[in-house]
PDB file of N, CA and C in Angstrom:
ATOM      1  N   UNK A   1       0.830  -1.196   0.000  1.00  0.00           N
ATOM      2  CA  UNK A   1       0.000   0.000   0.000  1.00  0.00           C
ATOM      3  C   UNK A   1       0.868   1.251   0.000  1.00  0.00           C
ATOM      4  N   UNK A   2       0.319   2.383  -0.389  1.00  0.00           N
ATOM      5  CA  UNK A   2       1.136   3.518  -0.117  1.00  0.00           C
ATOM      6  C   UNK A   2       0.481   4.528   0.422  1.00  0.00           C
ATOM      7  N   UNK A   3       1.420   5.264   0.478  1.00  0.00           N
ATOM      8  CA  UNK A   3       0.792   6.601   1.709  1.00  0.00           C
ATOM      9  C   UNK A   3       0.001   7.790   0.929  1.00  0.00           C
ATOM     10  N   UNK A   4      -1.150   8.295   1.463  1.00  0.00           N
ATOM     11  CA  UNK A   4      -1.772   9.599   0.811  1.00  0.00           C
ATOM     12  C   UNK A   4      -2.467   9.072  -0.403  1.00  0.00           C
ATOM     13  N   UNK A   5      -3.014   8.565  -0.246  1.00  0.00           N
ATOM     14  CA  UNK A   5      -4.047   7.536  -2.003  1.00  0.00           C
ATOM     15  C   UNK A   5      -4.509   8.213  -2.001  1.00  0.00           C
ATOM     16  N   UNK A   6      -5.175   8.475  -3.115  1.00  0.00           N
ATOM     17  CA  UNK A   6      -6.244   9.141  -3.920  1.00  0.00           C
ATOM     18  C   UNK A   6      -7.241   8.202  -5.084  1.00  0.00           C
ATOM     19  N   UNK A   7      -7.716   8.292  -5.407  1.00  0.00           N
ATOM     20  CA  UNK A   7      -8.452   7.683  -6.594  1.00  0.00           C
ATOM     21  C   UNK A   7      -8.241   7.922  -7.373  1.00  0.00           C
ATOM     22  N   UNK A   8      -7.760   7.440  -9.042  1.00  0.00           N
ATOM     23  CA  UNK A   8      -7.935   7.841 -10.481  1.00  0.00           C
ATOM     24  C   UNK A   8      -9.009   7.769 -10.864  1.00  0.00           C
ATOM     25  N   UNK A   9      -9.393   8.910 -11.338  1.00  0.00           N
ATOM     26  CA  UNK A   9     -10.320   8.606 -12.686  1.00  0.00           C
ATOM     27  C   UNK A   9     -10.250   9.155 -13.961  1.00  0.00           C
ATOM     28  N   UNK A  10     -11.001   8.932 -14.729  1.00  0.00           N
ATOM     29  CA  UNK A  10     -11.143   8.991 -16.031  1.00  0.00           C
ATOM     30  C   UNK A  10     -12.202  10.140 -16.525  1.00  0.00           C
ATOM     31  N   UNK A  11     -11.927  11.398 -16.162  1.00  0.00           N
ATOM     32  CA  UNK A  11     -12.911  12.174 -16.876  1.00  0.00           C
ATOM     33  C   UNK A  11     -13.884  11.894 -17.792  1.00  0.00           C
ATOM     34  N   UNK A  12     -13.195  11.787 -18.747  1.00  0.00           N
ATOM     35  CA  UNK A  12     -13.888  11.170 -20.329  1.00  0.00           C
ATOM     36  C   UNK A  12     -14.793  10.753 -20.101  1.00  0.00           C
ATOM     37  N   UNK A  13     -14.237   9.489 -19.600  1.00  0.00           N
ATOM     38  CA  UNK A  13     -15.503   8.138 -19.500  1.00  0.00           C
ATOM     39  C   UNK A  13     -16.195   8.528 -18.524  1.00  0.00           C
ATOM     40  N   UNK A  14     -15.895   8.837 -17.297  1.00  0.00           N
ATOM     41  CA  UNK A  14     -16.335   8.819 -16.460  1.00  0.00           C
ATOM     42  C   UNK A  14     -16.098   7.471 -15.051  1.00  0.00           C
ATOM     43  N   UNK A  15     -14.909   6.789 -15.323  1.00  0.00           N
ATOM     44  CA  UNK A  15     -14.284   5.460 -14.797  1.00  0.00           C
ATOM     45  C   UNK A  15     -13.617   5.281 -14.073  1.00  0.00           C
ATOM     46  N   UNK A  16     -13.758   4.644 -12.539  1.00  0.00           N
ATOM     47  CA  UNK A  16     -13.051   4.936 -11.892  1.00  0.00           C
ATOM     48  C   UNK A  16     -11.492   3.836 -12.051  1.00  0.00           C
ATOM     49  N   UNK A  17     -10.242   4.367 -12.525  1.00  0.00           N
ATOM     50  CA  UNK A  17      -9.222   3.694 -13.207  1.00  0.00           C
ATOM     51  C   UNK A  17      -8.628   2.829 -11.811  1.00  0.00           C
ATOM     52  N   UNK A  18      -8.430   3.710 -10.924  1.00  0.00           N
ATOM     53  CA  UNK A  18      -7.506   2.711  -9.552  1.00  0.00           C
ATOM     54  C   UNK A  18      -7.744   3.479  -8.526  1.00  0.00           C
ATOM     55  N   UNK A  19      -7.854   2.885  -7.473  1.00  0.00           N
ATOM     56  CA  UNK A  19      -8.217   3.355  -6.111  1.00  0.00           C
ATOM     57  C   UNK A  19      -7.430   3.578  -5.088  1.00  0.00           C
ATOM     58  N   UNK A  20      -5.897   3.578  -5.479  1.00  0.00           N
ATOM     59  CA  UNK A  20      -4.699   3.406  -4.190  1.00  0.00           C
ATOM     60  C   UNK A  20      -3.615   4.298  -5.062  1.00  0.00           C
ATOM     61  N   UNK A  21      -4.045   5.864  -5.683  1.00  0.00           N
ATOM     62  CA  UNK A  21      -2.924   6.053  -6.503  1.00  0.00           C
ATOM     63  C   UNK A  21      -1.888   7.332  -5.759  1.00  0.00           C
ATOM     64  N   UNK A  22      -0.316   7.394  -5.162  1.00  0.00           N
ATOM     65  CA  UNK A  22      -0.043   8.095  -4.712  1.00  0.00           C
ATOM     66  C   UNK A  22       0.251   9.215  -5.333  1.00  0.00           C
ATOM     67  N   UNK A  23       0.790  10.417  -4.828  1.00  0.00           N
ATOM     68  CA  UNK A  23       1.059  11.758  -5.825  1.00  0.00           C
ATOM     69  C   UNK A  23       2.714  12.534  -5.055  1.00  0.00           C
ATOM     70  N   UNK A  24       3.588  11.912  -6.376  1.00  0.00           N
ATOM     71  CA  UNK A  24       4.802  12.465  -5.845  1.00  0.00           C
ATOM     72  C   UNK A  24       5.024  13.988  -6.569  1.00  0.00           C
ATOM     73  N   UNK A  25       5.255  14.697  -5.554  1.00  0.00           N
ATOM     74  CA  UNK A  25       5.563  16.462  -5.920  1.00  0.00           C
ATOM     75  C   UNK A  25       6.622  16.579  -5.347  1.00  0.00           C
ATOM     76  N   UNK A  26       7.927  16.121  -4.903  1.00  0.00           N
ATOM     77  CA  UNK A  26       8.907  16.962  -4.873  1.00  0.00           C
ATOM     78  C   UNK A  26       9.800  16.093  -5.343  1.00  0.00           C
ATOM     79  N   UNK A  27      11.142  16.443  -5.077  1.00  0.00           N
ATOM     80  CA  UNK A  27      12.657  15.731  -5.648  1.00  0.00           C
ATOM     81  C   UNK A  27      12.613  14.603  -4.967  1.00  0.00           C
ATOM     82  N   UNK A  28      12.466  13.898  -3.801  1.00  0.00           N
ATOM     83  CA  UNK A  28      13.026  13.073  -2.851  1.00  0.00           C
ATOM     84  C   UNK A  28      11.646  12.014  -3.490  1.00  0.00           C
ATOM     85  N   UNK A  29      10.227  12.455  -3.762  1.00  0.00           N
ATOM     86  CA  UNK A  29       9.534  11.177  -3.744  1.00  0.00           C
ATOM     87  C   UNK A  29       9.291  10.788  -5.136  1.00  0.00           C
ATOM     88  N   UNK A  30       9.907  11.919  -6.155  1.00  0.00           N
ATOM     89  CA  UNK A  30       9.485  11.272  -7.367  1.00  0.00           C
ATOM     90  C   UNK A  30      11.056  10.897  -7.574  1.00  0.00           C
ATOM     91  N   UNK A  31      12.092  10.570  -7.072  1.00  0.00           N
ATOM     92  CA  UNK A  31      13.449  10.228  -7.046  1.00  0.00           C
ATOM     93  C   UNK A  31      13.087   8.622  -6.479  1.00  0.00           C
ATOM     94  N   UNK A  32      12.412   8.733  -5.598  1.00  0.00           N
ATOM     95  CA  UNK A  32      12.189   7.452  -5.242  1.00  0.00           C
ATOM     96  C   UNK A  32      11.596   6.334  -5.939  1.00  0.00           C
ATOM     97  N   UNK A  33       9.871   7.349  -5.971  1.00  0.00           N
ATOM     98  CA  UNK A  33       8.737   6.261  -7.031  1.00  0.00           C
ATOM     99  C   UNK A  33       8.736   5.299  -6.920  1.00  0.00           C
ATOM    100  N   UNK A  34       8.408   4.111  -7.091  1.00  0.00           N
ATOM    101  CA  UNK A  34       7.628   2.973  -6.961  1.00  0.00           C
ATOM    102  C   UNK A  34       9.366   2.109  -6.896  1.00  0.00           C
ATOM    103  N   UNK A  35      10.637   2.076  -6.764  1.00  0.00           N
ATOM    104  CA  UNK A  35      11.815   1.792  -6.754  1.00  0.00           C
ATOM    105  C   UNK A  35      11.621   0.488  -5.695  1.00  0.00           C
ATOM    106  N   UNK A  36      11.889  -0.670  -5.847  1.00  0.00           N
ATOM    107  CA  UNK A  36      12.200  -1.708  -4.771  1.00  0.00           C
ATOM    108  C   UNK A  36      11.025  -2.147  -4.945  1.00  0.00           C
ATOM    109  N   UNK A  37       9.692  -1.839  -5.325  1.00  0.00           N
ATOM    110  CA  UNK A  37       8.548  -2.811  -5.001  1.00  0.00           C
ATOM    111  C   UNK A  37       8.478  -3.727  -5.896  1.00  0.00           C
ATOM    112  N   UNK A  38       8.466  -4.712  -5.017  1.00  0.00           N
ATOM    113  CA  UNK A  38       8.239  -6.518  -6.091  1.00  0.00           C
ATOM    114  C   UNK A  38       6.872  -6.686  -6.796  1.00  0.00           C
ATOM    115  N   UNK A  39       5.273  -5.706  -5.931  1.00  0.00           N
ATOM    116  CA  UNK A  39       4.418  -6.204  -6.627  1.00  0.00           C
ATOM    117  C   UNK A  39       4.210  -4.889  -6.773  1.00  0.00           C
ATOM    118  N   UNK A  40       2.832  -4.738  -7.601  1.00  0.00           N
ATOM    119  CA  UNK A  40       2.146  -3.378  -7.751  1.00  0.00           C
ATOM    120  C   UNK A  40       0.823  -3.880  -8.368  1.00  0.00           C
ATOM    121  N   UNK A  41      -0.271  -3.821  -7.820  1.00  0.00           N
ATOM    122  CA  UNK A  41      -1.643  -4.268  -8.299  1.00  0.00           C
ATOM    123  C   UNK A  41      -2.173  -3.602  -8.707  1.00  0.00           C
ATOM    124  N   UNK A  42      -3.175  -3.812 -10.055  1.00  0.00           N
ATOM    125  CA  UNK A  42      -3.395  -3.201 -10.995  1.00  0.00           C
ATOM    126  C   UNK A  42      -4.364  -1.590 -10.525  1.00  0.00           C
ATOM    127  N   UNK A  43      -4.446  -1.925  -9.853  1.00  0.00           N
ATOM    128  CA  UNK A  43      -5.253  -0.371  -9.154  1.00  0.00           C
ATOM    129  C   UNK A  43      -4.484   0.390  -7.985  1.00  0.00           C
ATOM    130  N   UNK A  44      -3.195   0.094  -7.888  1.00  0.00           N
ATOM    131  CA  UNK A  44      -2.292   1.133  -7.301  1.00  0.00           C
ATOM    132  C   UNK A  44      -1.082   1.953  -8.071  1.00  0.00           C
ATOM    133  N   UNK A  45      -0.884   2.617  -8.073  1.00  0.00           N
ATOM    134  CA  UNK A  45       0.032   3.084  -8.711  1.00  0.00           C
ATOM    135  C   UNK A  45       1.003   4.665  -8.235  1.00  0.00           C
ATOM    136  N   UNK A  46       1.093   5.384  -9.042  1.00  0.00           N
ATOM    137  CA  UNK A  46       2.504   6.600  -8.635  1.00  0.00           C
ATOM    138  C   UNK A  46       1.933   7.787  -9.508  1.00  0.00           C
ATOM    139  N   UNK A  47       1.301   8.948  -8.845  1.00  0.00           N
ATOM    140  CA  UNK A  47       1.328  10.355  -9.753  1.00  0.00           C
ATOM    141  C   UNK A  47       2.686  11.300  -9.921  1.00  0.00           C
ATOM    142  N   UNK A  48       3.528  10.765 -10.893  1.00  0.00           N
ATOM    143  CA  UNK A  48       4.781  11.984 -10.331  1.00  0.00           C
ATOM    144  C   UNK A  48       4.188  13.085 -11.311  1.00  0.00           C
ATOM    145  N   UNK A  49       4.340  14.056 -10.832  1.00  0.00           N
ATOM    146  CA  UNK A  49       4.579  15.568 -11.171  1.00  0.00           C
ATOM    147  C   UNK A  49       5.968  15.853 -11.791  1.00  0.00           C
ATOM    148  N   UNK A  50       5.978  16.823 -12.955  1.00  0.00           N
ATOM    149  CA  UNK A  50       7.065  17.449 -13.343  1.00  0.00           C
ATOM    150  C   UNK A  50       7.821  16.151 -13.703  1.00  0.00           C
ATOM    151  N   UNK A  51       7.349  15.638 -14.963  1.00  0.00           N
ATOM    152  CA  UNK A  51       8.044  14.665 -15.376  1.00  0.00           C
ATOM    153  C   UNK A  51       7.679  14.304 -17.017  1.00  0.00           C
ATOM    154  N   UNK A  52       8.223  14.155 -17.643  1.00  0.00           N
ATOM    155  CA  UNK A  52       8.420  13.666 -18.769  1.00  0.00           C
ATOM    156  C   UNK A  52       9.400  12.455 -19.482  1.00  0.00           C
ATOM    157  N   UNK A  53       9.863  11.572 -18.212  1.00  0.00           N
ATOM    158  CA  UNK A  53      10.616  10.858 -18.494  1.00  0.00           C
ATOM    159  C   UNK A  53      10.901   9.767 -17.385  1.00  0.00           C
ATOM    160  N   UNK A  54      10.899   8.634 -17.322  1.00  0.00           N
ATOM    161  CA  UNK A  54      10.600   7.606 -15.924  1.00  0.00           C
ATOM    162  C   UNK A  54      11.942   6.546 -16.288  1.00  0.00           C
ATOM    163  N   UNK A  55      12.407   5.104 -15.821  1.00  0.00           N
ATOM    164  CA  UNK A  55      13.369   4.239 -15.885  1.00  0.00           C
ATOM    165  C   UNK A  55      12.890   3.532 -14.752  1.00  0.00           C
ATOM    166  N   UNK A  56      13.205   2.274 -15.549  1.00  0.00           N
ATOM    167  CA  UNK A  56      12.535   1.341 -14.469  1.00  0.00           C
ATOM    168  C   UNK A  56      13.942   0.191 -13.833  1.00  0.00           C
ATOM    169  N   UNK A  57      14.552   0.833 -13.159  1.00  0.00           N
ATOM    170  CA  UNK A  57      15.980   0.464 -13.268  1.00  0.00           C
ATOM    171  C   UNK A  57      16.006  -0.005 -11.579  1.00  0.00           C
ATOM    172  N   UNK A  58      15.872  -0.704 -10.985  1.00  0.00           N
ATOM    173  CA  UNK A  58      15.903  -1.174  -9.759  1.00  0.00           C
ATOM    174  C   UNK A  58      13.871  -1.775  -9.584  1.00  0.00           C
ATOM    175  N   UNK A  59      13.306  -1.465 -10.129  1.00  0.00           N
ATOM    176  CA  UNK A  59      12.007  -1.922 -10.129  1.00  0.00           C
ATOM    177  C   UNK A  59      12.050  -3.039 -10.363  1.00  0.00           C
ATOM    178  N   UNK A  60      10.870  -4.027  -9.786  1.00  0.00           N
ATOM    179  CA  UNK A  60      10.815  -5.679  -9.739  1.00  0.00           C
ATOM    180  C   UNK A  60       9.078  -5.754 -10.402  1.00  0.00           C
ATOM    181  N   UNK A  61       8.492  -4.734 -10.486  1.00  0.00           N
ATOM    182  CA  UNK A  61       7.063  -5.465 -10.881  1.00  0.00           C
ATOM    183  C   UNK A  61       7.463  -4.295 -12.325  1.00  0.00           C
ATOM    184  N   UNK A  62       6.468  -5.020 -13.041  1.00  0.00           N
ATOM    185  CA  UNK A  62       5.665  -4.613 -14.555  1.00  0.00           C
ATOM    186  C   UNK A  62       4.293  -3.799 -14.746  1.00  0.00           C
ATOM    187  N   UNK A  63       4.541  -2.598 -15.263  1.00  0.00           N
ATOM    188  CA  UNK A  63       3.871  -1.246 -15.176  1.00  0.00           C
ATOM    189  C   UNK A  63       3.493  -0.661 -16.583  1.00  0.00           C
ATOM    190  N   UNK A  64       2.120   0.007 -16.289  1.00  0.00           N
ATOM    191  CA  UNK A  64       1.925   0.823 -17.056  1.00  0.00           C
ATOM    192  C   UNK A  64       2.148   2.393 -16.899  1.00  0.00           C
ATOM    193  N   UNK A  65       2.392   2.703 -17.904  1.00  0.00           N
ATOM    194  CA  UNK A  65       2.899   4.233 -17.516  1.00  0.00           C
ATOM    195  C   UNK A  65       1.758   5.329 -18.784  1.00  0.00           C
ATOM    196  N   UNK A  66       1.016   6.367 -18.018  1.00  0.00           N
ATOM    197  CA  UNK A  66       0.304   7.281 -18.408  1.00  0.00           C
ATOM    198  C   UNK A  66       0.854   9.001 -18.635  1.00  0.00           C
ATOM    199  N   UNK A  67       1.433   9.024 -19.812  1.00  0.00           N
ATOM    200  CA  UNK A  67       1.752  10.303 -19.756  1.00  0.00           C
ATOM    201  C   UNK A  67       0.964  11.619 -20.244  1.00  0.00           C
ATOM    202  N   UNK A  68       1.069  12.445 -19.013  1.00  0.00           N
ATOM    203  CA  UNK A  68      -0.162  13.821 -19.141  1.00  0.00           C
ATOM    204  C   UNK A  68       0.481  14.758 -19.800  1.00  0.00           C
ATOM    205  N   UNK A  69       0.138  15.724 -20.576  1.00  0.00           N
ATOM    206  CA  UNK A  69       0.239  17.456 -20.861  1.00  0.00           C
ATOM    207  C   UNK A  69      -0.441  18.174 -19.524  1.00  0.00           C
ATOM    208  N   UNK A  70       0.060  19.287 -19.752  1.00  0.00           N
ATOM    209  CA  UNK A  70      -0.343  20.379 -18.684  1.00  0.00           C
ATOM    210  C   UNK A  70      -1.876  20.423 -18.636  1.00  0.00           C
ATOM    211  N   UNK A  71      -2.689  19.844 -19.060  1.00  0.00           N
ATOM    212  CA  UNK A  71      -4.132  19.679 -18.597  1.00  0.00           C
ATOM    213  C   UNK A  71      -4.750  18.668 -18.155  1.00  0.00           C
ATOM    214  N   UNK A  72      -3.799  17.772 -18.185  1.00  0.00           N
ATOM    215  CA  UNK A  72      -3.630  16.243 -17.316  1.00  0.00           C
ATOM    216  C   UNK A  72      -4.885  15.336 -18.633  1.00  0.00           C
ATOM    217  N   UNK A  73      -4.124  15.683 -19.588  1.00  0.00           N
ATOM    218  CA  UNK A  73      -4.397  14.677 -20.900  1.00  0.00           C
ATOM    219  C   UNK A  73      -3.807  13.465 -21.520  1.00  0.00           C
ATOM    220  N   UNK A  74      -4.081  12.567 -21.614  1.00  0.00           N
ATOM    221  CA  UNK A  74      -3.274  11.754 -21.923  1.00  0.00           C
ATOM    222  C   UNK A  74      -2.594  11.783 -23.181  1.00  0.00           C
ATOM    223  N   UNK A  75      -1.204  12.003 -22.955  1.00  0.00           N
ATOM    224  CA  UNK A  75      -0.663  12.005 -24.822  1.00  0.00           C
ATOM    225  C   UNK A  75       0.088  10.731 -25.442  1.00  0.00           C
ATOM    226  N   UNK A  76       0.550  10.217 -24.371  1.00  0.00           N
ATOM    227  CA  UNK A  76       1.109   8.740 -24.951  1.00  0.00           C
ATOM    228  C   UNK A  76       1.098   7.672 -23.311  1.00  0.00           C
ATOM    229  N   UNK A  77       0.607   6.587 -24.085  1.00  0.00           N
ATOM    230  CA  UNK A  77       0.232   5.219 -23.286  1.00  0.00           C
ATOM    231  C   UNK A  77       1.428   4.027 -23.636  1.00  0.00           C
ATOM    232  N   UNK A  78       2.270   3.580 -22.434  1.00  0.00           N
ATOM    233  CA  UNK A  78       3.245   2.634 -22.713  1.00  0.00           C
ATOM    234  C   UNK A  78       3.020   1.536 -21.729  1.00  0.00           C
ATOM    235  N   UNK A  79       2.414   0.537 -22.389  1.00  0.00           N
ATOM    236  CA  UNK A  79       2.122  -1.194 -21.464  1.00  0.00           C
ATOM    237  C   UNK A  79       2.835  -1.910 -21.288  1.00  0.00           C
ATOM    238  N   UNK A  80       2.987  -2.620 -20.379  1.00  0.00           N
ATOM    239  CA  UNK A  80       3.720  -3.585 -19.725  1.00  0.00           C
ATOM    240  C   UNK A  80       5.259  -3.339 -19.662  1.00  0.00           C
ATOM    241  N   UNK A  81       5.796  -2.131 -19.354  1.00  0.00           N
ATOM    242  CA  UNK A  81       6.799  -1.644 -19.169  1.00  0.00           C
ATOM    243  C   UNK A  81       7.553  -2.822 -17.952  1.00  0.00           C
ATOM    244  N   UNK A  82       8.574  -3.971 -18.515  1.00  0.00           N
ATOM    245  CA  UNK A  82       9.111  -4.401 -17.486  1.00  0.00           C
ATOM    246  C   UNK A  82      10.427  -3.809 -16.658  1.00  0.00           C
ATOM    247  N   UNK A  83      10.804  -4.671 -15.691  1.00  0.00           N
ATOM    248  CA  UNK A  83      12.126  -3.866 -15.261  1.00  0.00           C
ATOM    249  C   UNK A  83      13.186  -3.522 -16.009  1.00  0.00           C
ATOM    250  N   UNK A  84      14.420  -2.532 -15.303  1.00  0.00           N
ATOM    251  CA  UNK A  84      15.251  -2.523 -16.305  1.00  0.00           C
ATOM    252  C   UNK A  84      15.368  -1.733 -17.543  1.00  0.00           C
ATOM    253  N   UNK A  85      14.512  -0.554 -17.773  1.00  0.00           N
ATOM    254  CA  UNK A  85      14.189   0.057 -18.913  1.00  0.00           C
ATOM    255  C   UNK A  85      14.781   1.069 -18.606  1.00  0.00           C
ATOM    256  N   UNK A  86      15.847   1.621 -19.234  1.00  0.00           N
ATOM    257  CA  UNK A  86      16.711   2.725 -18.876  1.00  0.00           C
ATOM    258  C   UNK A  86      16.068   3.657 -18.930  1.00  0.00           C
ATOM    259  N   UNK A  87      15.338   4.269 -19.989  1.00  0.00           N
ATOM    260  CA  UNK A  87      14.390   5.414 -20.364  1.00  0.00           C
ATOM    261  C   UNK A  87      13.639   5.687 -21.275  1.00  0.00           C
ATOM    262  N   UNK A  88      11.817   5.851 -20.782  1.00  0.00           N
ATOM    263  CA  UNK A  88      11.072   5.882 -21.148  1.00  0.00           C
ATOM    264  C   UNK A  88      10.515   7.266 -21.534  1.00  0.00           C
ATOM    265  N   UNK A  89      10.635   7.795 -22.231  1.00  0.00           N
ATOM    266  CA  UNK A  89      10.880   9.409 -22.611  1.00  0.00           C
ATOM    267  C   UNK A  89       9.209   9.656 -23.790  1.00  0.00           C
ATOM    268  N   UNK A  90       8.712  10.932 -22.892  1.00  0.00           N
ATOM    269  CA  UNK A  90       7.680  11.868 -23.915  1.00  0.00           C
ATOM    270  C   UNK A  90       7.869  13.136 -23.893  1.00  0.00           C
ATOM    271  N   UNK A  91       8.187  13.493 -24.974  1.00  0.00           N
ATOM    272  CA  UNK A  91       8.553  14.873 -25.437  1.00  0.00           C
ATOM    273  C   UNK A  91       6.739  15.895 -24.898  1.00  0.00           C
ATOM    274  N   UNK A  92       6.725  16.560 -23.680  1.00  0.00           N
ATOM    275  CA  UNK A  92       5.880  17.375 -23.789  1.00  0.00           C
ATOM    276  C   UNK A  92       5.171  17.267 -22.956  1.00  0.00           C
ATOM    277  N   UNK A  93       5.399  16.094 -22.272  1.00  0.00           N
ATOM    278  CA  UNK A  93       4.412  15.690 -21.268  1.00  0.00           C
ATOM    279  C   UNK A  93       4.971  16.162 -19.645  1.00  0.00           C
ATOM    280  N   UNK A  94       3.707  16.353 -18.895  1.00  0.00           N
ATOM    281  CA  UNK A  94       4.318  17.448 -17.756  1.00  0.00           C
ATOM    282  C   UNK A  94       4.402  16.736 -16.000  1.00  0.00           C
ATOM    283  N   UNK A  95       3.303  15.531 -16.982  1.00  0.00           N
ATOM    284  CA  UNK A  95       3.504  14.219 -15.546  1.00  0.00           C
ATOM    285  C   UNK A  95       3.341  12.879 -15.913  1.00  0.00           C
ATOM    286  N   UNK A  96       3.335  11.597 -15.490  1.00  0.00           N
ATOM    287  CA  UNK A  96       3.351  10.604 -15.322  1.00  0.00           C
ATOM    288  C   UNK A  96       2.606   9.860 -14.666  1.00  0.00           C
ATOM    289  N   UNK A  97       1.697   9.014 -14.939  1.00  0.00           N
ATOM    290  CA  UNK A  97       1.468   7.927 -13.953  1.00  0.00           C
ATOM    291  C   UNK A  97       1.690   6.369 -14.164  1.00  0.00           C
ATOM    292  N   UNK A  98       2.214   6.082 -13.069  1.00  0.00           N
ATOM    293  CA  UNK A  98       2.529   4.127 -13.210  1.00  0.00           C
ATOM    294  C   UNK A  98       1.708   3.484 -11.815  1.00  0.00           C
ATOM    295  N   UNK A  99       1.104   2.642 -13.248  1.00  0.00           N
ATOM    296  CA  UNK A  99       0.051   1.975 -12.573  1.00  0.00           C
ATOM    297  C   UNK A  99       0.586   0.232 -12.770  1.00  0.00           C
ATOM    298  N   UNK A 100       0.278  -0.379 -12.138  1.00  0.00           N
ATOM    299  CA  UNK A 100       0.283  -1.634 -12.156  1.00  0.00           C
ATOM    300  C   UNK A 100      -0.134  -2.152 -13.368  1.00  0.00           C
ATOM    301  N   UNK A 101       0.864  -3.273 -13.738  1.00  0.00           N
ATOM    302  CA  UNK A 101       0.010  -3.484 -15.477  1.00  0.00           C
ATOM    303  C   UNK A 101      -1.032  -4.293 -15.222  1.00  0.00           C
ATOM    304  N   UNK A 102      -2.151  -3.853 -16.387  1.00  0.00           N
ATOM    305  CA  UNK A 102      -3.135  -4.259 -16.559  1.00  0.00           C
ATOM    306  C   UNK A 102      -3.378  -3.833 -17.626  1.00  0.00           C
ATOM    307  N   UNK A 103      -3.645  -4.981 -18.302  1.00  0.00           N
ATOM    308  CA  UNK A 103      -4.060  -5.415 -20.155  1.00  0.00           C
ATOM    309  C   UNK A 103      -5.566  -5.006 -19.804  1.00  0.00           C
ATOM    310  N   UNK A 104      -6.168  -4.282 -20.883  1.00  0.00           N
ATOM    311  CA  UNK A 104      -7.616  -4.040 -21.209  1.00  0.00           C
ATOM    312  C   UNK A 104      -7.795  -2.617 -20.092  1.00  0.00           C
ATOM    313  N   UNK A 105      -6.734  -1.891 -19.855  1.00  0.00           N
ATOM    314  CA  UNK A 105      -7.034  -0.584 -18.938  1.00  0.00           C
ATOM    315  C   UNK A 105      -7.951   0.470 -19.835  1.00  0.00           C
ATOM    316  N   UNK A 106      -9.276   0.776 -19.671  1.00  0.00           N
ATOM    317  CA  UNK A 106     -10.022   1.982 -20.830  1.00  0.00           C
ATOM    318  C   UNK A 106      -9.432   3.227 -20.418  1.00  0.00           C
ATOM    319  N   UNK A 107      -8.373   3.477 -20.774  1.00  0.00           N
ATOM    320  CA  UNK A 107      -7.643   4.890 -21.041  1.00  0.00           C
ATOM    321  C   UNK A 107      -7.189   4.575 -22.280  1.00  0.00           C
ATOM    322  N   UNK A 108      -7.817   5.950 -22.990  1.00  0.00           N
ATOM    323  CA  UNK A 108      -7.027   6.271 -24.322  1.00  0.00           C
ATOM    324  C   UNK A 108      -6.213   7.720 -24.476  1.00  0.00           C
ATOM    325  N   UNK A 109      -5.855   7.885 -25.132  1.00  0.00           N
ATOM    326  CA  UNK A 109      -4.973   8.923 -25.588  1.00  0.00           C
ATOM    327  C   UNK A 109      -5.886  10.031 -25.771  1.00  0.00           C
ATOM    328  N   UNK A 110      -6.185  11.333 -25.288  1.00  0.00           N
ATOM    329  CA  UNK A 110      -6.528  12.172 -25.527  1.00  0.00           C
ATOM    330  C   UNK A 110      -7.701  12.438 -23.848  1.00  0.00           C
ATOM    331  N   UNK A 111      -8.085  11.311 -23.558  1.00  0.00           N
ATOM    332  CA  UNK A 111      -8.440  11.363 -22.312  1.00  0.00           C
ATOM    333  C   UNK A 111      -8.354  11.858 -20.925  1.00  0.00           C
ATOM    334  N   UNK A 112      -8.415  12.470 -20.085  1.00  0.00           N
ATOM    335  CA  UNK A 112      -8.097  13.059 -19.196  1.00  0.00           C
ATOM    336  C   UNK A 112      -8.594  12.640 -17.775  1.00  0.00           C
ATOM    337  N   UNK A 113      -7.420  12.617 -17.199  1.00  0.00           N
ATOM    338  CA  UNK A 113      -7.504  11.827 -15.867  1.00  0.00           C
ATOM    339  C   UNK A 113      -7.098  12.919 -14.583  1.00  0.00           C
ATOM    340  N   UNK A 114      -7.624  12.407 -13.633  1.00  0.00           N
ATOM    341  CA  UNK A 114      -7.842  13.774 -12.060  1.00  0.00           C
ATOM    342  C   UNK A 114      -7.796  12.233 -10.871  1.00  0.00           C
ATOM    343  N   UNK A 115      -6.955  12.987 -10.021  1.00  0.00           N
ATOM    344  CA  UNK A 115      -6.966  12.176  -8.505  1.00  0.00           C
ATOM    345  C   UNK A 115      -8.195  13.103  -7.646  1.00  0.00           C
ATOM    346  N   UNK A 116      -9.314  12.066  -7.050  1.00  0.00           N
ATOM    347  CA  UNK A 116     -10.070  12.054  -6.317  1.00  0.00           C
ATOM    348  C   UNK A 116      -9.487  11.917  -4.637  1.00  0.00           C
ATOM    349  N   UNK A 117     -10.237  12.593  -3.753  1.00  0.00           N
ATOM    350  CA  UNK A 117      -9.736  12.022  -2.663  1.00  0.00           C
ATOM    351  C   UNK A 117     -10.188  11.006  -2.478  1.00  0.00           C
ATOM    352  N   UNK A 118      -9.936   9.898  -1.967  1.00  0.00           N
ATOM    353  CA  UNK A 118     -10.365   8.893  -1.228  1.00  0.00           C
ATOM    354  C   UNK A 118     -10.915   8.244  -0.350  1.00  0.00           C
TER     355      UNK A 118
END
């Protein structure tokens, strides 16, 4: 579990995406991010802020990663990101989220996603 959850959802649709999602805003927790965890279930995941670029380089579970524009839009979707991925790079995008993989997630590209409190 992690600390300070919030809920994803899915504007668009209207869907609630995952229910355990944290929100890293400074240097020390988006430095950290999801680093060392063996599992990650498909409805928990990591909001970093101020990011356009992630590595899955000490990570043990397999992730999806959601990258936002400054209106928290989705501009590019990358699945089953396993460990070990030096760098996962979107030109433009202003945050990130990694969620636990899960095949058949209804987020598409252009969609827009908001943390709920919980």
């Amino acid at each position: 579990m992690l600390c300070n959850v919030a809920a994803l959802r899915n504007l668009t649709s209207g869907a609630l995406v995952a229910d355990n999602v944290a929100r890293a805003k400074n240097p020390l927790t988006r430095a950290i991010g999801l680093l060392g965890r063996s599992r990650l279930s498909p409805n928990e995941g990591l909001w970093i802020e101020g990011c356009s670029a992630v590595h899955t380089v000490g990570m043990r579970a397999v992730i999806d990663l959601y990258f936002l524009d400054r209106d928290q839009r989705v501009v590019r979707i990358v699945s089953g990101v396993r460990p070990y991925r030096l760098a996962i790079v979107c030109r433009g995008a202003a945050s990130v989220i990694e969620l636990g993989a899960h095949q058949g997630r209804a987020i598409a590209v252009g969609d827009r996603l908001v943390l709920e409190a919980a």
